[in-house]
PDB file of N, CA and C in Angstrom:
ATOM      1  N   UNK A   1      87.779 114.822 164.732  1.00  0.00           N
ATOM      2  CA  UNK A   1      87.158 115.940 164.037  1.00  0.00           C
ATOM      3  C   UNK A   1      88.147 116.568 163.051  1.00  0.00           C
ATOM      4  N   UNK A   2      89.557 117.164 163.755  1.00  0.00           N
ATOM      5  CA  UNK A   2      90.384 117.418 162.538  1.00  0.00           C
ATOM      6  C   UNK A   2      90.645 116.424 161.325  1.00  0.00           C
ATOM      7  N   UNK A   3      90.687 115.012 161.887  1.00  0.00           N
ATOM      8  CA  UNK A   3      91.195 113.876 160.406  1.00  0.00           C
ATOM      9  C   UNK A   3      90.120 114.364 159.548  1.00  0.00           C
ATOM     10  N   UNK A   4      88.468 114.488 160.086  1.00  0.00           N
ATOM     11  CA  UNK A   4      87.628 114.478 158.905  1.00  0.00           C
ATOM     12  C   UNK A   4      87.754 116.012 158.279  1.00  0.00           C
ATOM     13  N   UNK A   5      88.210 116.919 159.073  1.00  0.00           N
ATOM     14  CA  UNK A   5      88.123 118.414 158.039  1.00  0.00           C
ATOM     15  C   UNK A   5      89.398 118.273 156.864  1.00  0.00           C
ATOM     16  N   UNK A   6      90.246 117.788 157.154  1.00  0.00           N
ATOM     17  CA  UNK A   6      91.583 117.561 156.649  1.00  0.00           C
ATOM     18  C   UNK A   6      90.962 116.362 155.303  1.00  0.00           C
ATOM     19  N   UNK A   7      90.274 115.349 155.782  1.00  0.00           N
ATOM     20  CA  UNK A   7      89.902 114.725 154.456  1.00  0.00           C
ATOM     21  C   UNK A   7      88.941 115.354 153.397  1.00  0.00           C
ATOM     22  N   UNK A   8      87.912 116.157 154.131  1.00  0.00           N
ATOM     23  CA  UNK A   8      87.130 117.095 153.183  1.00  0.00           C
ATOM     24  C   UNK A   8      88.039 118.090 152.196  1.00  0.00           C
ATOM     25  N   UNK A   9      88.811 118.685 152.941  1.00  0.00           N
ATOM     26  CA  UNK A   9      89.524 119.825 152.337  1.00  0.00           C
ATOM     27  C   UNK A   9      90.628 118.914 150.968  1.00  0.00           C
ATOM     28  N   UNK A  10      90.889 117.721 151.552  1.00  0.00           N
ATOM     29  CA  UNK A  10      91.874 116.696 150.385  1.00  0.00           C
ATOM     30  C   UNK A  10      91.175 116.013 149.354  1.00  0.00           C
ATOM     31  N   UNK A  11      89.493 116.032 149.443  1.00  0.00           N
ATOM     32  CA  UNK A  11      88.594 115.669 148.695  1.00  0.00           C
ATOM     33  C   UNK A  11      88.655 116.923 147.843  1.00  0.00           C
ATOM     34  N   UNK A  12      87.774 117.730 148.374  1.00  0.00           N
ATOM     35  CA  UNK A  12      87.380 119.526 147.853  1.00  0.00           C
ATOM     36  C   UNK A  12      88.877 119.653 146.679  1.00  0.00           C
ATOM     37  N   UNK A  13      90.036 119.790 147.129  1.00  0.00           N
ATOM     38  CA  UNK A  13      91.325 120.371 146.290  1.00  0.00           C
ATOM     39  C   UNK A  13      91.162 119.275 145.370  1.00  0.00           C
ATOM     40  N   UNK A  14      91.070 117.999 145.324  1.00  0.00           N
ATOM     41  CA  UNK A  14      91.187 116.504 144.466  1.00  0.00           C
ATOM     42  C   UNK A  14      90.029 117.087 143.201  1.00  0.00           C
ATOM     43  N   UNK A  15      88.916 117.441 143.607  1.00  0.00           N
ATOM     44  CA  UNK A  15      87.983 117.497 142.755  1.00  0.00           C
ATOM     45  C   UNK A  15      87.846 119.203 141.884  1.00  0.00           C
ATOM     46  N   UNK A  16      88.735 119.463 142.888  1.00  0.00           N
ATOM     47  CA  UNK A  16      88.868 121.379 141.787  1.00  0.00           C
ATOM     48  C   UNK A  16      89.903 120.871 140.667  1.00  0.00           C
ATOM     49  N   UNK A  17      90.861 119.761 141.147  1.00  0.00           N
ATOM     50  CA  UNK A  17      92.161 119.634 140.591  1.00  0.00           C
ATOM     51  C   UNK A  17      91.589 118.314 139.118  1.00  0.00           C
ATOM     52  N   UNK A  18      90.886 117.469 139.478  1.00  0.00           N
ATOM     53  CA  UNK A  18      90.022 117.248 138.556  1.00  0.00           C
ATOM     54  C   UNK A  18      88.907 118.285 137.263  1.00  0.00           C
ATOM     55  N   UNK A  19      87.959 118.944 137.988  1.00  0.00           N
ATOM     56  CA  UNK A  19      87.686 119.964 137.311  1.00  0.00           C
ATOM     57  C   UNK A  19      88.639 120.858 136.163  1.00  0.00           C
ATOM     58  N   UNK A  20      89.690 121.528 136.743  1.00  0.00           N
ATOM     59  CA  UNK A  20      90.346 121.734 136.067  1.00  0.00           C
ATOM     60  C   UNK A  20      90.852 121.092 134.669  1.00  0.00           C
ATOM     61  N   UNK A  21      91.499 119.896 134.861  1.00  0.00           N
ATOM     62  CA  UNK A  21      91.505 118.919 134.490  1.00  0.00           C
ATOM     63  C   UNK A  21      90.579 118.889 132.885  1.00  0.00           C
ATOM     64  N   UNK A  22      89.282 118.506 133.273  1.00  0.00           N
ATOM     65  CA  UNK A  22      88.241 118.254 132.572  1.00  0.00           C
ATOM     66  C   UNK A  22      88.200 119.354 131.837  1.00  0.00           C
ATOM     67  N   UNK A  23      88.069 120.624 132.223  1.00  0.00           N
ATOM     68  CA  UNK A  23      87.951 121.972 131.381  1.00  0.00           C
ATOM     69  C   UNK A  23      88.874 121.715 130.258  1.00  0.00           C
ATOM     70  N   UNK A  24      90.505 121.558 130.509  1.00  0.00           N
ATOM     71  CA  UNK A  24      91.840 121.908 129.843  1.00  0.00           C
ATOM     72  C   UNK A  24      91.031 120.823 128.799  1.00  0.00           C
ATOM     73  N   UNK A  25      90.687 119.497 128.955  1.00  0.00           N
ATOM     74  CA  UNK A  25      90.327 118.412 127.845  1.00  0.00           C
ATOM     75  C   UNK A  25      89.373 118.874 126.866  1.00  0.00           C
ATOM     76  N   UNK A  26      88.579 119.613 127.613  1.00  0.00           N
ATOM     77  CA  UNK A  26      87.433 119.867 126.828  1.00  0.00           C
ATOM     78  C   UNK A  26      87.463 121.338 125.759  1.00  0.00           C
ATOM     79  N   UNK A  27      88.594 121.671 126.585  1.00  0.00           N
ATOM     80  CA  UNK A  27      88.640 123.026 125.492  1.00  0.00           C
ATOM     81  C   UNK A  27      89.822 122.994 124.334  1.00  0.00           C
ATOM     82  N   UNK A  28      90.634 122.013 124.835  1.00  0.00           N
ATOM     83  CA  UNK A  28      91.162 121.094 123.641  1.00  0.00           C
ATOM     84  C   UNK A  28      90.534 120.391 122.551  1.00  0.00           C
ATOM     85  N   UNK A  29      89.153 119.679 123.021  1.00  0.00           N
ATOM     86  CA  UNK A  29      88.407 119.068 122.056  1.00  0.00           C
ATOM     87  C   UNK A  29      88.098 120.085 121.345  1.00  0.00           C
ATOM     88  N   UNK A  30      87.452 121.126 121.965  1.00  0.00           N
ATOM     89  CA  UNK A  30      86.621 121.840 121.171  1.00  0.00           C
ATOM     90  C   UNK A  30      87.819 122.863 119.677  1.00  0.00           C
ATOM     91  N   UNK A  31      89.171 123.214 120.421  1.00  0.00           N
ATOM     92  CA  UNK A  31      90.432 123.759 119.398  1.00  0.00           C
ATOM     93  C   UNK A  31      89.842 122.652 118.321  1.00  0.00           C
ATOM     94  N   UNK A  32      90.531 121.484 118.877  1.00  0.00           N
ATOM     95  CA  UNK A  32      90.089 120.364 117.875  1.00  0.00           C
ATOM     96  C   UNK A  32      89.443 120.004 116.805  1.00  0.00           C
ATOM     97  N   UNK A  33      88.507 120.260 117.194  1.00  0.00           N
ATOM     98  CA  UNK A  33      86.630 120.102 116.576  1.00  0.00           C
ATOM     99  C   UNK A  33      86.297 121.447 115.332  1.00  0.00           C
ATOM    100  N   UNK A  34      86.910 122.515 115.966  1.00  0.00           N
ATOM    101  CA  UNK A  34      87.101 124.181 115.216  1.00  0.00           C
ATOM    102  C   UNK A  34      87.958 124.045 114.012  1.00  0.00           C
ATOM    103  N   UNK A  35      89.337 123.596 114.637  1.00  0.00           N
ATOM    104  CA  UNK A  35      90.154 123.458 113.214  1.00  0.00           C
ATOM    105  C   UNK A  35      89.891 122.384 112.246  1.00  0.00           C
ATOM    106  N   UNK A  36      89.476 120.800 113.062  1.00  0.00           N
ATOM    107  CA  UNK A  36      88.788 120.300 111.724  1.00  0.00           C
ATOM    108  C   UNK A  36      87.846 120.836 110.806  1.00  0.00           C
ATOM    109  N   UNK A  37      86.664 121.742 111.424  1.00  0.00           N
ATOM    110  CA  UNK A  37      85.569 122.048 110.731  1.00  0.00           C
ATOM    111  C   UNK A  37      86.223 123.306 109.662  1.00  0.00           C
ATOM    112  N   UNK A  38      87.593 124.023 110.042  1.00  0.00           N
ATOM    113  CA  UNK A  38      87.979 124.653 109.312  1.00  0.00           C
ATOM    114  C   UNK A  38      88.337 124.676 107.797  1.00  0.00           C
ATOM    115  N   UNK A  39      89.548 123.466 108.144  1.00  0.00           N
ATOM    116  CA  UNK A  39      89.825 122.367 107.041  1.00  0.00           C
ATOM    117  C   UNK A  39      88.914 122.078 105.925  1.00  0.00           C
ATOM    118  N   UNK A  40      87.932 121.568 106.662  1.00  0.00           N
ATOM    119  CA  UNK A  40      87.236 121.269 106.060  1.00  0.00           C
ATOM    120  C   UNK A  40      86.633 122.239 104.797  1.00  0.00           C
ATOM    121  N   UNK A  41      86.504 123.281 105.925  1.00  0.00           N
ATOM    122  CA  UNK A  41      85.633 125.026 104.666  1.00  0.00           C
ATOM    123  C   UNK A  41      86.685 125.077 103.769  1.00  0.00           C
ATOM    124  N   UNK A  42      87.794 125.443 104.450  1.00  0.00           N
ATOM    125  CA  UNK A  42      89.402 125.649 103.084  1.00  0.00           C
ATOM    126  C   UNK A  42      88.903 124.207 102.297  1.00  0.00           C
ATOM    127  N   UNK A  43      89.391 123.332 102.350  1.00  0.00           N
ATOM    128  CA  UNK A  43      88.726 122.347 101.461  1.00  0.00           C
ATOM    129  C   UNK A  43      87.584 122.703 100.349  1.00  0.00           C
ATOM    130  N   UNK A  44      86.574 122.330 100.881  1.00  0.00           N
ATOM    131  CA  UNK A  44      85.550 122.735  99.931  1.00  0.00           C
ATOM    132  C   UNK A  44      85.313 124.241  99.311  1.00  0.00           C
ATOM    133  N   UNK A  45      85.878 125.138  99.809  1.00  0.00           N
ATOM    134  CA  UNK A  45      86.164 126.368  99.499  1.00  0.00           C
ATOM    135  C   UNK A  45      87.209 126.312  97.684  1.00  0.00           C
ATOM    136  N   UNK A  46      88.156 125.498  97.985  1.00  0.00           N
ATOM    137  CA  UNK A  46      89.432 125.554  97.081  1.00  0.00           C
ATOM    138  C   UNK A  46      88.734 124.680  95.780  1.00  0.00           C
ATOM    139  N   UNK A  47      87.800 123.344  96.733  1.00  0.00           N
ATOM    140  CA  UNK A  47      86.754 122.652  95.234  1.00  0.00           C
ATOM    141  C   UNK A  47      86.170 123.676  94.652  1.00  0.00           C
ATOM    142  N   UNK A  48      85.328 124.248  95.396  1.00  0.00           N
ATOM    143  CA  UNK A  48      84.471 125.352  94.454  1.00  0.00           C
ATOM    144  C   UNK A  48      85.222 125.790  93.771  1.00  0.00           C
ATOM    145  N   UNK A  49      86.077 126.833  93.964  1.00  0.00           N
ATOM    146  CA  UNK A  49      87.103 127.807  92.876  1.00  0.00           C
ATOM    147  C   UNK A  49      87.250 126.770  91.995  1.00  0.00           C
ATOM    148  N   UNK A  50      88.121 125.825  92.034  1.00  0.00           N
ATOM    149  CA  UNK A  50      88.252 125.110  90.916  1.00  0.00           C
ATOM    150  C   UNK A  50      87.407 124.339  89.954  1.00  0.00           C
ATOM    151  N   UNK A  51      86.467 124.392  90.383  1.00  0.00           N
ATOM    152  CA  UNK A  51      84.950 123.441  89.747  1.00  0.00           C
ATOM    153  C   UNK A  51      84.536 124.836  88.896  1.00  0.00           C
ATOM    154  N   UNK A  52      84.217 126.427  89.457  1.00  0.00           N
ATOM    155  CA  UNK A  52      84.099 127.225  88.821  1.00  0.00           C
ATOM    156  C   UNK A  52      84.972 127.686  87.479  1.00  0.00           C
ATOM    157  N   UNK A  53      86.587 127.157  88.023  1.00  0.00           N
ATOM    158  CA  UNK A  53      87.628 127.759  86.902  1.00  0.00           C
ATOM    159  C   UNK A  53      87.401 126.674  85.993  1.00  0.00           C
ATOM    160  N   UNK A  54      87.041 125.565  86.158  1.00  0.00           N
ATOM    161  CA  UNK A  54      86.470 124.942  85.495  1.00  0.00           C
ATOM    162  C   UNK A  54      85.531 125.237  84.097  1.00  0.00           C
ATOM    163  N   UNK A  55      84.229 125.509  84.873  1.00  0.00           N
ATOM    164  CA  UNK A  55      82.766 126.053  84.273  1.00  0.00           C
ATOM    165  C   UNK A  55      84.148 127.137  83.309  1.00  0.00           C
ATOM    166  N   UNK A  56      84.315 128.188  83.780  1.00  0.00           N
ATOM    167  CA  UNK A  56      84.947 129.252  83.116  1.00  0.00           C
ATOM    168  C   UNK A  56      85.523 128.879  81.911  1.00  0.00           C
ATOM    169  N   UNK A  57      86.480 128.146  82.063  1.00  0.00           N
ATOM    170  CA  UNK A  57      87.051 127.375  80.758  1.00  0.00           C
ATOM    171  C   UNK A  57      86.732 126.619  79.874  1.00  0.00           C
ATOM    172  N   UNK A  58      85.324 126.268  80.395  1.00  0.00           N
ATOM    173  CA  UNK A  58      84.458 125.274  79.787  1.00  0.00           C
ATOM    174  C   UNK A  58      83.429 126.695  78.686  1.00  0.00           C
ATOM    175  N   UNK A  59      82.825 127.344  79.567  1.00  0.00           N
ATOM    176  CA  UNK A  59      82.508 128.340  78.777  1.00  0.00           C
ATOM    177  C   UNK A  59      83.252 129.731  77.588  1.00  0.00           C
ATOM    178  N   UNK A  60      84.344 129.598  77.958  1.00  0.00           N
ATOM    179  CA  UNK A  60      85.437 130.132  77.470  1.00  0.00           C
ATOM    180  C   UNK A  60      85.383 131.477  77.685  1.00  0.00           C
ATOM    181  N   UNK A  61      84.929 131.862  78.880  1.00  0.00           N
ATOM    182  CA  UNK A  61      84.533 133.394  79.233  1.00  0.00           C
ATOM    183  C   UNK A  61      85.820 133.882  80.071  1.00  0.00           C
ATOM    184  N   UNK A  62      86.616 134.884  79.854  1.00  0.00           N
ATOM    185  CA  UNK A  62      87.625 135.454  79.917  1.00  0.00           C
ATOM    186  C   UNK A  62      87.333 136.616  80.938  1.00  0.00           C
ATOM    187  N   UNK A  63      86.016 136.834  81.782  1.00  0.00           N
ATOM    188  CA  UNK A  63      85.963 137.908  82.418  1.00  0.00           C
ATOM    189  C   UNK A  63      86.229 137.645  83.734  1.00  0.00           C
ATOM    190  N   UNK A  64      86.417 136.716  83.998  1.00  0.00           N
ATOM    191  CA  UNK A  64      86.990 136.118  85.311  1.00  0.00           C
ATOM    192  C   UNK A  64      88.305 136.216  85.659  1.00  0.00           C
TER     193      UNK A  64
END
C-alpha cells in the first residue's frame, strides 16, 4: 500500500513538474510570436513614412 502512495505522489510531482514545464514553453512562444508581430508593425510602420515622404516630395508640398 505505501509503494503505491509513494508512486502516485512521484507520478502527481512528475506531472506538476511537466506542467510547469509546458507553461515556461508556451509563454516563451507566445514573447516570441508578440515581438515578431512587433517587428513586423515597426517595419511596415517605417515603409509607410517613407512611401509618404515620398508622395511629399513627389508633390513638392513643404507642409510636412
Amino acid at each position: 500500500m505505501h509503494v503505491m502512495e509513494q508512486l502516485a505522489r512521484e507520478r502527481t510531482r512528475s506531472n506538476l513538474e511537466l506542467a510547469e514545464r509546458l507553461r515556461h514553453s508556451r509563454r516563451q512562444r507566445t514573447l516570441r510570436r508578440a515581438r515578431r508581430m512587433e517587428h513586423k508593425a515597426e517595419r511596415r510602420m517605417i515603409q509607410a513614412w517613407r512611401r509618404a515622404a515620398e508622395l511629399r516630395a513627389r508633390l513638392g508640398s513643404p507642409d510636412y
